[in-house]
PDB file of N, CA and C in Angstrom:
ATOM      1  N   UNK A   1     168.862-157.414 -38.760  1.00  0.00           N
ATOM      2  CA  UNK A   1     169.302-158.562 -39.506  1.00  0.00           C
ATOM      3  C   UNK A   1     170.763-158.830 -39.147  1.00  0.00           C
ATOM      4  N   UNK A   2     171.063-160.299 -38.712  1.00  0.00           N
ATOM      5  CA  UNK A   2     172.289-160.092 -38.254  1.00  0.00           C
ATOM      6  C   UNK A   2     173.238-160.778 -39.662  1.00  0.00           C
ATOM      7  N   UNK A   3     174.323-160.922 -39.793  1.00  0.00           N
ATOM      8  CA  UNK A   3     174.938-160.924 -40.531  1.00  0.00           C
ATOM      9  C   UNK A   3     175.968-162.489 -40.845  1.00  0.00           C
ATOM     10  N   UNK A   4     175.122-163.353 -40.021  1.00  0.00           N
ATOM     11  CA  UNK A   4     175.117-164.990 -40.379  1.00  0.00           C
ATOM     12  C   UNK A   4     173.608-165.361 -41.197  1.00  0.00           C
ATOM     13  N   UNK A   5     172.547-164.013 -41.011  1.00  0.00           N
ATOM     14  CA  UNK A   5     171.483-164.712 -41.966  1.00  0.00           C
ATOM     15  C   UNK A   5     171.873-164.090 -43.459  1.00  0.00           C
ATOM     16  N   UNK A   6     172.692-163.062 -43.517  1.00  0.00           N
ATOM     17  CA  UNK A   6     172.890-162.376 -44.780  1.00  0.00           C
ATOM     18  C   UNK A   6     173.933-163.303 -45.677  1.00  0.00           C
ATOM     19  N   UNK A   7     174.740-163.694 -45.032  1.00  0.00           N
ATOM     20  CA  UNK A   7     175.915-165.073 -45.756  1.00  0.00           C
ATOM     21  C   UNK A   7     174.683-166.072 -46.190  1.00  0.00           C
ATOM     22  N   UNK A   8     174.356-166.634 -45.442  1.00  0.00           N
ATOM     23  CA  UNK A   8     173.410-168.067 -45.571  1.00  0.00           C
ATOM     24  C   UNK A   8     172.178-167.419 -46.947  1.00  0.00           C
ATOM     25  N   UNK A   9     172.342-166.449 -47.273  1.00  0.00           N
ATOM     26  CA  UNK A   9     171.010-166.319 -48.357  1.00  0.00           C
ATOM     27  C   UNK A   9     172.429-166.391 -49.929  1.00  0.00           C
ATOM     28  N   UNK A  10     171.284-166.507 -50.757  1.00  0.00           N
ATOM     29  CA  UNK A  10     172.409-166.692 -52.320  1.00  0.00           C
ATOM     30  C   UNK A  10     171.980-165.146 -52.943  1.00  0.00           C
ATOM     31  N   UNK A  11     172.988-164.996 -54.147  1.00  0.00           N
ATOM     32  CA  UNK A  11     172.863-164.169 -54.494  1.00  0.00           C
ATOM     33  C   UNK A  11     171.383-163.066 -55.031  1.00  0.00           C
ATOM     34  N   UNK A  12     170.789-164.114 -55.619  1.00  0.00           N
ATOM     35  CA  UNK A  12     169.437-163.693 -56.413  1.00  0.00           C
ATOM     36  C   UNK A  12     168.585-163.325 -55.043  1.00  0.00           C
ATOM     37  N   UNK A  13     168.781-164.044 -53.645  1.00  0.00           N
ATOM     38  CA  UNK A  13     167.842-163.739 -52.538  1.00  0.00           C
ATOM     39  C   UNK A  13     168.410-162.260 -52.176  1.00  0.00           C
ATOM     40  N   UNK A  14     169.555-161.910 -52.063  1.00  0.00           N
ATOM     41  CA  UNK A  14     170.607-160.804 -51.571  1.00  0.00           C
ATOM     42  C   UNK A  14     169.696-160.042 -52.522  1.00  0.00           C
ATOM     43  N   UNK A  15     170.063-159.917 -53.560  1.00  0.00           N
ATOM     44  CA  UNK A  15     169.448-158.981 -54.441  1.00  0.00           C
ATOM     45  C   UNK A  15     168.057-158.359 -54.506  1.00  0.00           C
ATOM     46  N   UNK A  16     166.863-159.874 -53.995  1.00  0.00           N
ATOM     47  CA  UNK A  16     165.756-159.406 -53.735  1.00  0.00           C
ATOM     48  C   UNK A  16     165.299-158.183 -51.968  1.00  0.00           C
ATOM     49  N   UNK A  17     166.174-158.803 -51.474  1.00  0.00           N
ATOM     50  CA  UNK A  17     166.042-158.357 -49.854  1.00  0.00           C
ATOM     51  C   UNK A  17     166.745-156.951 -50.593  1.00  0.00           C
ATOM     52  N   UNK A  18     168.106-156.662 -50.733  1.00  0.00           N
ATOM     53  CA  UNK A  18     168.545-154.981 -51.009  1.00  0.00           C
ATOM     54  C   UNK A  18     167.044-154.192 -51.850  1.00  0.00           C
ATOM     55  N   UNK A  19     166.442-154.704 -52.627  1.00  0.00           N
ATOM     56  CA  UNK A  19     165.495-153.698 -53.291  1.00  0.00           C
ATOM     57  C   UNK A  19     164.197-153.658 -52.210  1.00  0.00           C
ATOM     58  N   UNK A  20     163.873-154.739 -51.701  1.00  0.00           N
ATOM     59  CA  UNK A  20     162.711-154.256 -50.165  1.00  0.00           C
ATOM     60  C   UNK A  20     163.365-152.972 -49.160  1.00  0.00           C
ATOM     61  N   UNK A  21     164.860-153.678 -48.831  1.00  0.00           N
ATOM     62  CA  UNK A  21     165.389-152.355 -47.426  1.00  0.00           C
ATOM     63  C   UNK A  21     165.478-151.410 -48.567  1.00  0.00           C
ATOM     64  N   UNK A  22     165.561-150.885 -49.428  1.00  0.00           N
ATOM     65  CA  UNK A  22     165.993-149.473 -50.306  1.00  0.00           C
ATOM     66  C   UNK A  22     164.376-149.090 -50.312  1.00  0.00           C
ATOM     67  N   UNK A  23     163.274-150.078 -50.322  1.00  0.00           N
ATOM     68  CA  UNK A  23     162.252-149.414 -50.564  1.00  0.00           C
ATOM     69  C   UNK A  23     161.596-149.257 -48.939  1.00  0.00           C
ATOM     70  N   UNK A  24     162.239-149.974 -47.949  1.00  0.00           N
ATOM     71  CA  UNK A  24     162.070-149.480 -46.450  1.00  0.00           C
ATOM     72  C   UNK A  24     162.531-148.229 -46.316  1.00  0.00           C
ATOM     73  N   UNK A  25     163.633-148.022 -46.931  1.00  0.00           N
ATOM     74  CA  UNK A  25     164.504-146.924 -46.082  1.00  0.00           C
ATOM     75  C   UNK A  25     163.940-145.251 -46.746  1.00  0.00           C
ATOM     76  N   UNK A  26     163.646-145.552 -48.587  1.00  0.00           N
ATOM     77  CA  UNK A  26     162.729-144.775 -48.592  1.00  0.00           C
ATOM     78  C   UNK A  26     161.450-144.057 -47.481  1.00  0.00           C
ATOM     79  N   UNK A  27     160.330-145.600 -47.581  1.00  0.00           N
ATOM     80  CA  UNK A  27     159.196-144.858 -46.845  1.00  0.00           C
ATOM     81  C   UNK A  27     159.664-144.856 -45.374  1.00  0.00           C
ATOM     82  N   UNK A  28     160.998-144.905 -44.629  1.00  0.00           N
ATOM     83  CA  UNK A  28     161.171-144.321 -43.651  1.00  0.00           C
ATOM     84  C   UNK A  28     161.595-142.749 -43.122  1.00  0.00           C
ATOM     85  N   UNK A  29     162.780-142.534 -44.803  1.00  0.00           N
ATOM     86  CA  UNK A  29     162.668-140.873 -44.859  1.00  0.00           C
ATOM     87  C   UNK A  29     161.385-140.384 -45.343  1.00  0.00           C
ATOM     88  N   UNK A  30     160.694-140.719 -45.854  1.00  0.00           N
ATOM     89  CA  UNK A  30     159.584-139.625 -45.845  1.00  0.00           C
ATOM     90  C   UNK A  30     158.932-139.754 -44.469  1.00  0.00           C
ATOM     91  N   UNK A  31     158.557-140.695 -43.980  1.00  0.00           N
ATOM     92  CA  UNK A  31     157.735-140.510 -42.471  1.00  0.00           C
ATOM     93  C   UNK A  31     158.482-139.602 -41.826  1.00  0.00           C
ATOM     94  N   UNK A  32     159.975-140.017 -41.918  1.00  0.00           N
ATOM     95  CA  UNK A  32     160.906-138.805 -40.590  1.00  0.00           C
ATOM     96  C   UNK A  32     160.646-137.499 -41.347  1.00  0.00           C
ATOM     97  N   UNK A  33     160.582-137.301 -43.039  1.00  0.00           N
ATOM     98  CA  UNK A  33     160.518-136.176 -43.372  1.00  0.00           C
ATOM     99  C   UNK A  33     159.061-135.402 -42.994  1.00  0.00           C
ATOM    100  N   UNK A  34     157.776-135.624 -42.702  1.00  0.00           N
ATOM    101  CA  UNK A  34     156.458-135.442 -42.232  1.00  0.00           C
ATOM    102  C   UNK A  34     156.207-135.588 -40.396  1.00  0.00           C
ATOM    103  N   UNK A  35     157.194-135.662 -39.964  1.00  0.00           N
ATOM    104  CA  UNK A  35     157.173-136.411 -38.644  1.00  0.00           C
ATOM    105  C   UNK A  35     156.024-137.123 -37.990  1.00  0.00           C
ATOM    106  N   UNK A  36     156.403-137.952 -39.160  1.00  0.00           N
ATOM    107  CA  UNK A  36     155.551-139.650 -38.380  1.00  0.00           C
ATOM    108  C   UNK A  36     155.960-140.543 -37.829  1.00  0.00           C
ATOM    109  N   UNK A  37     157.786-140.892 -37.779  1.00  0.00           N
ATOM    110  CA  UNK A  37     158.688-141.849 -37.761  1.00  0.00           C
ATOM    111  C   UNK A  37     158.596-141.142 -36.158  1.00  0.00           C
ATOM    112  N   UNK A  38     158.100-142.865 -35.574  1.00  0.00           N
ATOM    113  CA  UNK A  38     158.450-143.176 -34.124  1.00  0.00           C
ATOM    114  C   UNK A  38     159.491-143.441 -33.490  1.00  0.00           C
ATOM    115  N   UNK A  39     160.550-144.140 -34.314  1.00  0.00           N
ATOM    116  CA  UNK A  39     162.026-144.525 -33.769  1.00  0.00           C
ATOM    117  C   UNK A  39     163.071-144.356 -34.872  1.00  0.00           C
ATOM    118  N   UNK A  40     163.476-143.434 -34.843  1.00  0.00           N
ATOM    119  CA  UNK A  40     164.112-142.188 -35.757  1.00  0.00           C
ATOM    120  C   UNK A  40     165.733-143.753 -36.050  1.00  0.00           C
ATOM    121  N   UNK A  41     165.780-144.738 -34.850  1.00  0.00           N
ATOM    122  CA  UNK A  41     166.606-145.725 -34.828  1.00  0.00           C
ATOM    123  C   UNK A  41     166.779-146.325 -36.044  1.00  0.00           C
ATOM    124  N   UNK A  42     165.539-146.477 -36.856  1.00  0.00           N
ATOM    125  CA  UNK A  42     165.141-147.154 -37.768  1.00  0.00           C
ATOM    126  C   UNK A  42     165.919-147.214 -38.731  1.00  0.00           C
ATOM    127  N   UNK A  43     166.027-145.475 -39.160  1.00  0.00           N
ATOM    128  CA  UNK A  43     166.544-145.387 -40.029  1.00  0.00           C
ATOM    129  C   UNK A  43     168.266-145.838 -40.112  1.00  0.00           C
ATOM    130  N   UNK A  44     169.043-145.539 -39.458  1.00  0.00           N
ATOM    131  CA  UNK A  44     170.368-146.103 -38.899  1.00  0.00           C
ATOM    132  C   UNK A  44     170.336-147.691 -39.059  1.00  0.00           C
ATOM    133  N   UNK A  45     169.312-148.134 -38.351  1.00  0.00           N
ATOM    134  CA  UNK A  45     169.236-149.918 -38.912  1.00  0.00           C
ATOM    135  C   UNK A  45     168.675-150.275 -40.428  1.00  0.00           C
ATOM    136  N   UNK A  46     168.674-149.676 -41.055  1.00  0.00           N
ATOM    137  CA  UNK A  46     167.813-149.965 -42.250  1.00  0.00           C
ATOM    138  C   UNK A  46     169.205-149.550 -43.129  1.00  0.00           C
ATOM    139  N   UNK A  47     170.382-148.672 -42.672  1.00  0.00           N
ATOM    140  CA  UNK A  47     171.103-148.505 -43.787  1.00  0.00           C
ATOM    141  C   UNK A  47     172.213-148.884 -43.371  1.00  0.00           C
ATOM    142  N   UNK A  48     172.317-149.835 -42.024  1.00  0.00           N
ATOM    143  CA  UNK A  48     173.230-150.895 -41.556  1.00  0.00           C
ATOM    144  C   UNK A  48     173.225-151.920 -42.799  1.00  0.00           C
ATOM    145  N   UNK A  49     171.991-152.604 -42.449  1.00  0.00           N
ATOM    146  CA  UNK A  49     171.422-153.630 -43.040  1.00  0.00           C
ATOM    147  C   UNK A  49     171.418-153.672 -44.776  1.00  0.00           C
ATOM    148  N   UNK A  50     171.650-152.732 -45.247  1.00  0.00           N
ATOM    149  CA  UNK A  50     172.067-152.065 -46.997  1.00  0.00           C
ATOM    150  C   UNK A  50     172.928-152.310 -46.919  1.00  0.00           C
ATOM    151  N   UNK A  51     173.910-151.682 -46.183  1.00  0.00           N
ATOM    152  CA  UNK A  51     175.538-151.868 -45.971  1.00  0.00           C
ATOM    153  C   UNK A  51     175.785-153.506 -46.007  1.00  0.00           C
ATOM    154  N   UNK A  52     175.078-153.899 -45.283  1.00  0.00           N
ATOM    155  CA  UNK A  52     175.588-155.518 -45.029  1.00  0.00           C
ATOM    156  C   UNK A  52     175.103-156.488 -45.976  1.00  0.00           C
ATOM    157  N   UNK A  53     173.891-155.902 -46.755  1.00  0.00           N
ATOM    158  CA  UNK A  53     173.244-157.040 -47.720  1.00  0.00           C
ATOM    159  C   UNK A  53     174.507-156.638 -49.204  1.00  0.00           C
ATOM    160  N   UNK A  54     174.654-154.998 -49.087  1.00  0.00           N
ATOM    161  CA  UNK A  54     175.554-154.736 -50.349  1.00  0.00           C
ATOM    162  C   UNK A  54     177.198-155.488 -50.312  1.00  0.00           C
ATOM    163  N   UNK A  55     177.553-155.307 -49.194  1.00  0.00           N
ATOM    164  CA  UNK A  55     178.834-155.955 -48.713  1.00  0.00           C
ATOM    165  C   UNK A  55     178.310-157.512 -49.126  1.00  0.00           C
ATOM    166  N   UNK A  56     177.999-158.262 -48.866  1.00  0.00           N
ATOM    167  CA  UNK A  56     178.149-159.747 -49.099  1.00  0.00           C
ATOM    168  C   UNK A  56     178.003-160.424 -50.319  1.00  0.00           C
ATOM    169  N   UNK A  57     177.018-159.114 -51.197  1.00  0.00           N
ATOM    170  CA  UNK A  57     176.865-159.298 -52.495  1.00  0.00           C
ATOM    171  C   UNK A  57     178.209-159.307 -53.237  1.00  0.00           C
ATOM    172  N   UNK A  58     179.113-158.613 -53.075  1.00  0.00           N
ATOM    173  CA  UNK A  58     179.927-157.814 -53.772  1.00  0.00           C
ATOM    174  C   UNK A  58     181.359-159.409 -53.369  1.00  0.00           C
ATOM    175  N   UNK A  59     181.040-159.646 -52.189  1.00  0.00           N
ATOM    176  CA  UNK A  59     182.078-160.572 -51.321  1.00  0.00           C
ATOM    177  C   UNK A  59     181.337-162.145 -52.461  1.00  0.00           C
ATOM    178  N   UNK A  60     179.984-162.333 -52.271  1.00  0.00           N
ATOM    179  CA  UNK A  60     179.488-163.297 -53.496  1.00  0.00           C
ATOM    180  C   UNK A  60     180.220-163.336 -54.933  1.00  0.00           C
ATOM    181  N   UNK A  61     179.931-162.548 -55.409  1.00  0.00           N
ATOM    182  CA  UNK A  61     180.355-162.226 -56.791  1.00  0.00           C
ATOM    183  C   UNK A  61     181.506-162.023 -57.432  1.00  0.00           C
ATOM    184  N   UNK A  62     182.957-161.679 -56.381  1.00  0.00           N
ATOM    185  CA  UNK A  62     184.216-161.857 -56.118  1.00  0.00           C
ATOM    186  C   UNK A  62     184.769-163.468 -56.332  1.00  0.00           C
ATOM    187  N   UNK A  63     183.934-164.359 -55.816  1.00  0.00           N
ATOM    188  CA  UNK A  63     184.440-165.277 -56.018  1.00  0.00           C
ATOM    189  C   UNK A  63     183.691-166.515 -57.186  1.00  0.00           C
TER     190      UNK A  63
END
């Protein structure tokens, strides 16, 4: 997710997308924890993408 589609969403959308990636990033540690997880990458992009949906929220709500 790059981080001109994360500006362009409003707050209530921000909010819905952070509780999907928190529930991605979950069922991605358990797959890596069982070793099922194919691109171990995933996980690193999935808590980019937290980082960046939480950051814009916080940058939203500031003003």
């Amino acid at each position: 997710m790059k981080a001109s589609e994360v500006r362009a969403m409003s707050v209530a959308e921000l909010n819905t997308k952070l509780d999907a990636l928190k529930k991605d990033l979950f069922m991605l540690r358990m797959q890596h924890a069982t070793n099922q997880l194919d691109n171990p990458q995933k996980l690193v992009q999935t808590k980019r993408d937290i980082a960046r949906v939480k950051t814009m929220i916080r940058e939203k709500e500031e003003k």
